[in-house]
Protein backbone atom coordinates (compact mmCIF):
# COMPACT_ATOMS: atom_id res chain seq x y z
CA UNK A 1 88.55 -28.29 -20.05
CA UNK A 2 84.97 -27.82 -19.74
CA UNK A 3 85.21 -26.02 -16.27
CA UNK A 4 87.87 -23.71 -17.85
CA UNK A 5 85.62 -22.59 -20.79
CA UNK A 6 82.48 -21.98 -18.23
CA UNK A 7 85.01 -19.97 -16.40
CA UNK A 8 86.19 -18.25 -19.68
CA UNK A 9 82.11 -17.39 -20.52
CA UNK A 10 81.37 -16.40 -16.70
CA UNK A 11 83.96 -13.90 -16.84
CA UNK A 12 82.97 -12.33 -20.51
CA UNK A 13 79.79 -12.01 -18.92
CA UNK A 14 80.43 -9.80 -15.76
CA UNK A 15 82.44 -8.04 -17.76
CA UNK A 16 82.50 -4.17 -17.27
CA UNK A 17 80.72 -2.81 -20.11
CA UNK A 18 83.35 -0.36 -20.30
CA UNK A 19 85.78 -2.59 -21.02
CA UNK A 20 84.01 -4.42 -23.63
CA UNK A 21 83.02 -1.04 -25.21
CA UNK A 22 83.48 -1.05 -28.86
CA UNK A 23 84.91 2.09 -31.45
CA UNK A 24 83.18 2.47 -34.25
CA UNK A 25 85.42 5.01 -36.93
CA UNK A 26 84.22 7.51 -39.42
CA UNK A 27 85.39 9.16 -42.66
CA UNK A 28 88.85 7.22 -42.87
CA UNK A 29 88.05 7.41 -46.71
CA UNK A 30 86.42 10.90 -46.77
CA UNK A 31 83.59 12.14 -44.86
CA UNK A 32 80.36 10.29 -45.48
CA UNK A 33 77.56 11.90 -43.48
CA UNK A 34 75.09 8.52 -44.30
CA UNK A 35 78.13 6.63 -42.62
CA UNK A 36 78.11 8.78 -39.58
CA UNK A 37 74.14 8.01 -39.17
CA UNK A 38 74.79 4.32 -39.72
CA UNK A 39 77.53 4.16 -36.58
CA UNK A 40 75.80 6.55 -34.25
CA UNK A 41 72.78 4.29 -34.66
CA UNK A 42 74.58 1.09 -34.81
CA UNK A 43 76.48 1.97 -31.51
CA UNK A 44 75.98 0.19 -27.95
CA UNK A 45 75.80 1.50 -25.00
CA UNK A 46 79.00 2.78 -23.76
CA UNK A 47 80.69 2.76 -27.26
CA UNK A 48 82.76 5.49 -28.93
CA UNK A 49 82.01 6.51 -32.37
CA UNK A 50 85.44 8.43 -33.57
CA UNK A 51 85.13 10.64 -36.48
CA UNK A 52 87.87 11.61 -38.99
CA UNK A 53 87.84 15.36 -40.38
CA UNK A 54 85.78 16.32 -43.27
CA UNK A 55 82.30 18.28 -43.95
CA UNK A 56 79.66 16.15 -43.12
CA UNK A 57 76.81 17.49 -45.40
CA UNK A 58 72.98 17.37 -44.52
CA UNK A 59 73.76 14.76 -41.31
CA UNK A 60 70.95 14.15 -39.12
CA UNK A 61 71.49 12.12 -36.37
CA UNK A 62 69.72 10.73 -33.40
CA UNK A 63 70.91 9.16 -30.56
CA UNK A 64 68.12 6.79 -28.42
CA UNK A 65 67.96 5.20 -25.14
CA UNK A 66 71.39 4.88 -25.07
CA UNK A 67 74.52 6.35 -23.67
CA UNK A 68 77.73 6.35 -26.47
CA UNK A 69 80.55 9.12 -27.25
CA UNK A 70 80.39 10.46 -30.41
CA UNK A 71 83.87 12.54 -31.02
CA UNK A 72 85.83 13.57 -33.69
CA UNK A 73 89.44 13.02 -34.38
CA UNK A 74 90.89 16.65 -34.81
CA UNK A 75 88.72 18.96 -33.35
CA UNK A 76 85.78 21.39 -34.73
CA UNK A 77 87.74 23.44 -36.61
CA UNK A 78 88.36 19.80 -39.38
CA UNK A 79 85.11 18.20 -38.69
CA UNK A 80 82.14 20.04 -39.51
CA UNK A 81 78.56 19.10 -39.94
CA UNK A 82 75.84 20.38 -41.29
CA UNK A 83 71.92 19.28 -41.15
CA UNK A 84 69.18 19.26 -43.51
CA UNK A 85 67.51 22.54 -42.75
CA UNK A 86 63.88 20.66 -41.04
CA UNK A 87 65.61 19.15 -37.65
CA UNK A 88 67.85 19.60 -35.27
CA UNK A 89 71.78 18.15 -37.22
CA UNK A 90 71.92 15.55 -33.70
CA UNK A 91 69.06 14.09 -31.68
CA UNK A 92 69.44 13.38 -27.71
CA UNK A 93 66.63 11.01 -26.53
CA UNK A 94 66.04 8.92 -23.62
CA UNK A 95 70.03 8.83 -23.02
CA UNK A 96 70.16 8.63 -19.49
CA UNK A 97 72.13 10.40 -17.11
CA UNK A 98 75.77 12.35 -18.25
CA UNK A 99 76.14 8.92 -20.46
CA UNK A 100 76.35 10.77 -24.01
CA UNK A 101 79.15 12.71 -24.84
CA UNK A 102 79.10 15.07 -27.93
CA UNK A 103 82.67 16.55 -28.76
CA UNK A 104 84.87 18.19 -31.50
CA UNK A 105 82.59 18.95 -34.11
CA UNK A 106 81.31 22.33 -35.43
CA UNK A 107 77.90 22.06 -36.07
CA UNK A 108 76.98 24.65 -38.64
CA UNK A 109 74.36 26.67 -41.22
CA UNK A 110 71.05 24.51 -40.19
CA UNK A 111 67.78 26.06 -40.19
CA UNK A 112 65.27 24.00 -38.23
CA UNK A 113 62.08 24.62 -38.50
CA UNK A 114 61.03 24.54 -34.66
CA UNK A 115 63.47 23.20 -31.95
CA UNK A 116 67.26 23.28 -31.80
CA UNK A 117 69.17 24.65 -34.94
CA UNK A 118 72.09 21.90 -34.06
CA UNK A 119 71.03 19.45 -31.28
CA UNK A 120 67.75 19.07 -29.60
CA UNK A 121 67.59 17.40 -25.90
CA UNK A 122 64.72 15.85 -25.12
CA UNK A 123 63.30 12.67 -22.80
CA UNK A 124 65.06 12.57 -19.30
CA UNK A 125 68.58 12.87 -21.31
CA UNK A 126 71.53 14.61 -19.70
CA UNK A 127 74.37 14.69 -22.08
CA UNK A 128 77.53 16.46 -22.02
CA UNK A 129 78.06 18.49 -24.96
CA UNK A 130 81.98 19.67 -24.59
CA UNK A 131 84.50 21.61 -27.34
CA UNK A 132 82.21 22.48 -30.07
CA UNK A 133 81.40 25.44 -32.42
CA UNK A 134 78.02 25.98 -33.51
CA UNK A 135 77.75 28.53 -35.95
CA UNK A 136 75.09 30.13 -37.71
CA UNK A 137 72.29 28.20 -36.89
CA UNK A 138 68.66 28.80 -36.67
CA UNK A 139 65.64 27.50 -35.91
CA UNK A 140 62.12 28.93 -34.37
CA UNK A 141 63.27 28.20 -30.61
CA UNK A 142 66.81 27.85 -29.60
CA UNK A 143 68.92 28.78 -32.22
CA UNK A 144 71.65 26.24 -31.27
CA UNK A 145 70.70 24.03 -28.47
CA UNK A 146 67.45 23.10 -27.00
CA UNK A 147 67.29 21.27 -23.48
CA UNK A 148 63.66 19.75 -22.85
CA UNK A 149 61.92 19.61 -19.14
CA UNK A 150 63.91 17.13 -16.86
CA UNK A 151 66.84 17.18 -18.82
CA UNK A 152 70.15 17.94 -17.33
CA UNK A 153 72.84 18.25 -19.62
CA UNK A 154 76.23 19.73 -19.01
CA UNK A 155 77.19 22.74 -21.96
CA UNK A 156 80.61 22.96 -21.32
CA UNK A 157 83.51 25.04 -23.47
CA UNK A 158 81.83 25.45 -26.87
CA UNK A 159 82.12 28.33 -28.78
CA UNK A 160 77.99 30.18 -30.06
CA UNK A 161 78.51 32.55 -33.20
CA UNK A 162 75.70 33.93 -34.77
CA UNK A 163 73.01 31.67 -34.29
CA UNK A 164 69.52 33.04 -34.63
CA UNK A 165 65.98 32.20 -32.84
CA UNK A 166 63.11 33.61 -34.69
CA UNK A 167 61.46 33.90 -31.22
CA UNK A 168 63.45 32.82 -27.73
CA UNK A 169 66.83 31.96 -27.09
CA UNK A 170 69.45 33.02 -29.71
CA UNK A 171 72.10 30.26 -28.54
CA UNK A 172 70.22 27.96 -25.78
CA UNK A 173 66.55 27.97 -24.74
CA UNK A 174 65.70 25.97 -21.80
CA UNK A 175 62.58 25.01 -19.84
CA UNK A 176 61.90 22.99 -16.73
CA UNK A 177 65.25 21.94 -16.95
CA UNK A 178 68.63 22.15 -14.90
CA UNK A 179 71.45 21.96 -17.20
CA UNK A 180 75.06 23.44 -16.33
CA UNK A 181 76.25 26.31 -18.70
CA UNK A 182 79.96 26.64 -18.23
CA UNK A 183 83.38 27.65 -20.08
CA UNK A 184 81.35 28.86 -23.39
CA UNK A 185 81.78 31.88 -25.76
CA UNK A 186 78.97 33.83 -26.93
CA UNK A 187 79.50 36.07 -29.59
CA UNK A 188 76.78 37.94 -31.65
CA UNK A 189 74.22 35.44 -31.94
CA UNK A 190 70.30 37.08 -31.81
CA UNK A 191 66.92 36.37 -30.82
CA UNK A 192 63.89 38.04 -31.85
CA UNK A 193 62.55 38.37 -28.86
CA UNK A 194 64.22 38.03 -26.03
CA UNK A 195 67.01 36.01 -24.60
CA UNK A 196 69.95 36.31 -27.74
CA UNK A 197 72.13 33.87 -25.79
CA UNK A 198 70.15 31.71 -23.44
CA UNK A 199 66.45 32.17 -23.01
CA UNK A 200 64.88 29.73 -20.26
CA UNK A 201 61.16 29.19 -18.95
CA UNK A 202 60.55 27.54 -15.33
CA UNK A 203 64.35 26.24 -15.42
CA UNK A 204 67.41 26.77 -12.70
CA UNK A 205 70.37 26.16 -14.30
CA UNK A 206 73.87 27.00 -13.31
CA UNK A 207 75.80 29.30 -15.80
CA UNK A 208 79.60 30.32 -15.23
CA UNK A 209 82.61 31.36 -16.26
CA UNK A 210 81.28 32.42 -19.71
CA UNK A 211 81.67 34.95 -22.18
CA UNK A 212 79.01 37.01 -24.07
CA UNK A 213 80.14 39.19 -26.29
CA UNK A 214 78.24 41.70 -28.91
CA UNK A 215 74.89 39.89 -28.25
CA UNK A 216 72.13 41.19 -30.49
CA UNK A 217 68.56 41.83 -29.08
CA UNK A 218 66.50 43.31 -26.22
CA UNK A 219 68.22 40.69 -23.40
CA UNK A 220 71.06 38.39 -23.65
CA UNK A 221 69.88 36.19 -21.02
CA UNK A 222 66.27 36.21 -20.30
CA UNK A 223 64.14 34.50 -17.86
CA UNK A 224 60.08 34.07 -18.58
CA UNK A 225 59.03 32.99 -15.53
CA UNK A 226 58.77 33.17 -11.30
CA UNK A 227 59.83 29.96 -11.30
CA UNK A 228 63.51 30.59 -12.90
CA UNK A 229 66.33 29.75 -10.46
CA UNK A 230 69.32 30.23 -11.94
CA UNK A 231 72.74 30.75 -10.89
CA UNK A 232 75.21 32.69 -11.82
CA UNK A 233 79.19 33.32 -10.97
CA UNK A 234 82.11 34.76 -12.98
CA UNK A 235 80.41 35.43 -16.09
CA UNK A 236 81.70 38.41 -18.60
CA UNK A 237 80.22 40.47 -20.81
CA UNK A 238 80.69 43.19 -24.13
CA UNK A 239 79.01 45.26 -26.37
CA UNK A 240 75.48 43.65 -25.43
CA UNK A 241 73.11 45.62 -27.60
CA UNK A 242 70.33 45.52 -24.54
CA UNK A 243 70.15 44.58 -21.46
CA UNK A 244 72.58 41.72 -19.94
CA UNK A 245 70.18 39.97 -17.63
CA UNK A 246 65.92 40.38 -18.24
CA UNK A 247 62.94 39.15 -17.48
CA UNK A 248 59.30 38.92 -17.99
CA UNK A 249 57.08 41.21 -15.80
CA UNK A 250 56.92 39.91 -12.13
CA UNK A 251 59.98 37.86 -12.55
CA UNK A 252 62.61 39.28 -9.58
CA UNK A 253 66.25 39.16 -11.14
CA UNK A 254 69.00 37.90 -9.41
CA UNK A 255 72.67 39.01 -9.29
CA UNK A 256 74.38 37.99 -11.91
CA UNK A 257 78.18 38.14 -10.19
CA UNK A 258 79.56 39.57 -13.98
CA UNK A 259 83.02 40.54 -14.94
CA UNK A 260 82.29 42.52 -17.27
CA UNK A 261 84.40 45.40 -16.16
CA UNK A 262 87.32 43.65 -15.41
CA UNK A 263 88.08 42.39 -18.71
CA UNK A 264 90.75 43.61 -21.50
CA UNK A 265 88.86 43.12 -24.55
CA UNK A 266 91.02 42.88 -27.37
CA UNK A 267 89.51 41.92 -31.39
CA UNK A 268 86.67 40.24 -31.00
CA UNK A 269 86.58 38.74 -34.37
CA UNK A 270 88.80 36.34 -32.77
CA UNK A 271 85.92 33.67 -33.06
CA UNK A 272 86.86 32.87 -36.55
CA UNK A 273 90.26 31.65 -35.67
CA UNK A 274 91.62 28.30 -33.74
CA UNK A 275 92.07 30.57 -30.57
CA UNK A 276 88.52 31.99 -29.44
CA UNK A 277 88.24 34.60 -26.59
CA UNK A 278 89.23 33.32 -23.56
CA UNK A 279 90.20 35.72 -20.71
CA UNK A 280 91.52 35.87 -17.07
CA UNK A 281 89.19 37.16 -14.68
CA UNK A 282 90.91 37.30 -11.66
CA UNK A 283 90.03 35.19 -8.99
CA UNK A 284 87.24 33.49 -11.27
CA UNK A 285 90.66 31.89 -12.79
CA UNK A 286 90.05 31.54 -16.70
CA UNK A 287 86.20 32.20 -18.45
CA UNK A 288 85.46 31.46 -21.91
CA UNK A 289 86.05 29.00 -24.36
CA UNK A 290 89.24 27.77 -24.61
């Protein structure tokens, strides 16, 4: 007997953490944005926080040294959080590398006062933040999302609506980092001064199969620096009010491989709806949100 129960406790602990991975649910009862804090910071590594629709009202959350999936039950369109207009609504510290997952939520009307309207990634964290809206946001840099030096995150197939940086980087602002930009709509967010989508400084990240649409500013992407060595590939692009691609003096542009002219445009208020622009693009296979 006793042999059998060492056995029993040798196995529990060799365990795969995945398997002993725990899911921690949200908002059964109604949404409960304290609740939501309480289970993102209660969470283990490698544990799944599952969150049931509702507006989540002046949420802040933080996830540290730690790598968990926060997603919500029914997509962004039913779950929808909003921050407390100082901070970034979610947090990304010290979470390792493509651990944290952030998915399904719209992440909306914050105004932060410096960093990251919605989520701010910071410390050596390379999260993947996949299937969200963030709409009208706002903060002094990076209206939506702001990636931190030696941060590598993966910004895949969210949809950016009229966010707003009071200086750089409308949508995303980036330095010294080399995060993956892929799969994402654009449409009309604005920086005042430069960079109304994606502003970066000494960063080379690798941006596809997007869309930017009716950008507002002098540049929709803009690159302050020599040291900027980014890629690009089957990206499209609409009604930019300036330039697509600019950069600060002595900074040599690269080729940006765009689409624009090979897309049929149709209504681009489209954002608003459960369908955002998504188009074909020929060999480039599908670009956009989807």
């Amino acid at each position: 007997m006793k042999l059998r129960v060492l056995a029993l406790l040798t196995a529990a602990c060799v365990m795969p953490a995945s398997i002993m991975a725990a899911t921690l649910e949200v908002g059964k009862g109604g949404a409960d944005a304290v609740a939501l804090q309480t289970a993102i910071m209660e969470a283990a590594d490698g544990d799944v926080v599952l969150v049931h629709p509702g507006l989540y009202e002046g949420f802040a959350g933080a996830v540290y040294s730690k790598g968990i999936t926060i997603r919500s039950v029914k997509g962004p369109e039913e779950t929808i959080l909003t921050g407390n207009s100082k901070n970034a609504i979610l947090q990304i510290r010290s979470s390792g590398e493509n651990q944290t997952v952030v998915e399904g939520f719209t992440f909306q009307g914050n105004a932060a006062e410096r960093f990251g309207g919605a989520i701010s990634i910071t410390q050596l964290s390379s999260p993947t933040i996949r299937n969200n809206i963030f709409r009208e946001n706002s903060a002094g840099i990076a209206g939506a999302i702001y990636i931190s030096p030696q941060c590598s995150p993966t910004i895949e197939k969210n949809l950016f609506v009229g966010n707003v940086a009071r200086s750089w980087g409308g949508a995303i602002y980036m330095q010294h980092a080399e995060p993956r930009v892929s799969e994402n709509t654009f449409v009309g967010n604005v920086a005042s001064r430069s960079g109304s989508a994606i502003s970066m400084y000494d960063a080379s990240p690798r941006i596809d199969n997007n869309v930017f649409l009716d950008q507002g500013g002098v540049t929709t992407i803009h690159m302050m620096t020599p040291k900027c060595v980014p890629t690009f590939s089957c990206n499209g692009h609409w009604g930019d009010e300036g330039l697509f691609l600019g950069g600060d003096e002595n900074v040599k542009l690269p080729d940006t491989d765009s689409r624009s002219e090979q897309f049929a445009f149709a209504d681009t208020n489209l954002y608003g709806l459960k369908t955002a622009p998504s188009f074909a693009a020929g060999d480039c296979g599908k670009v956009g949100w989807r």
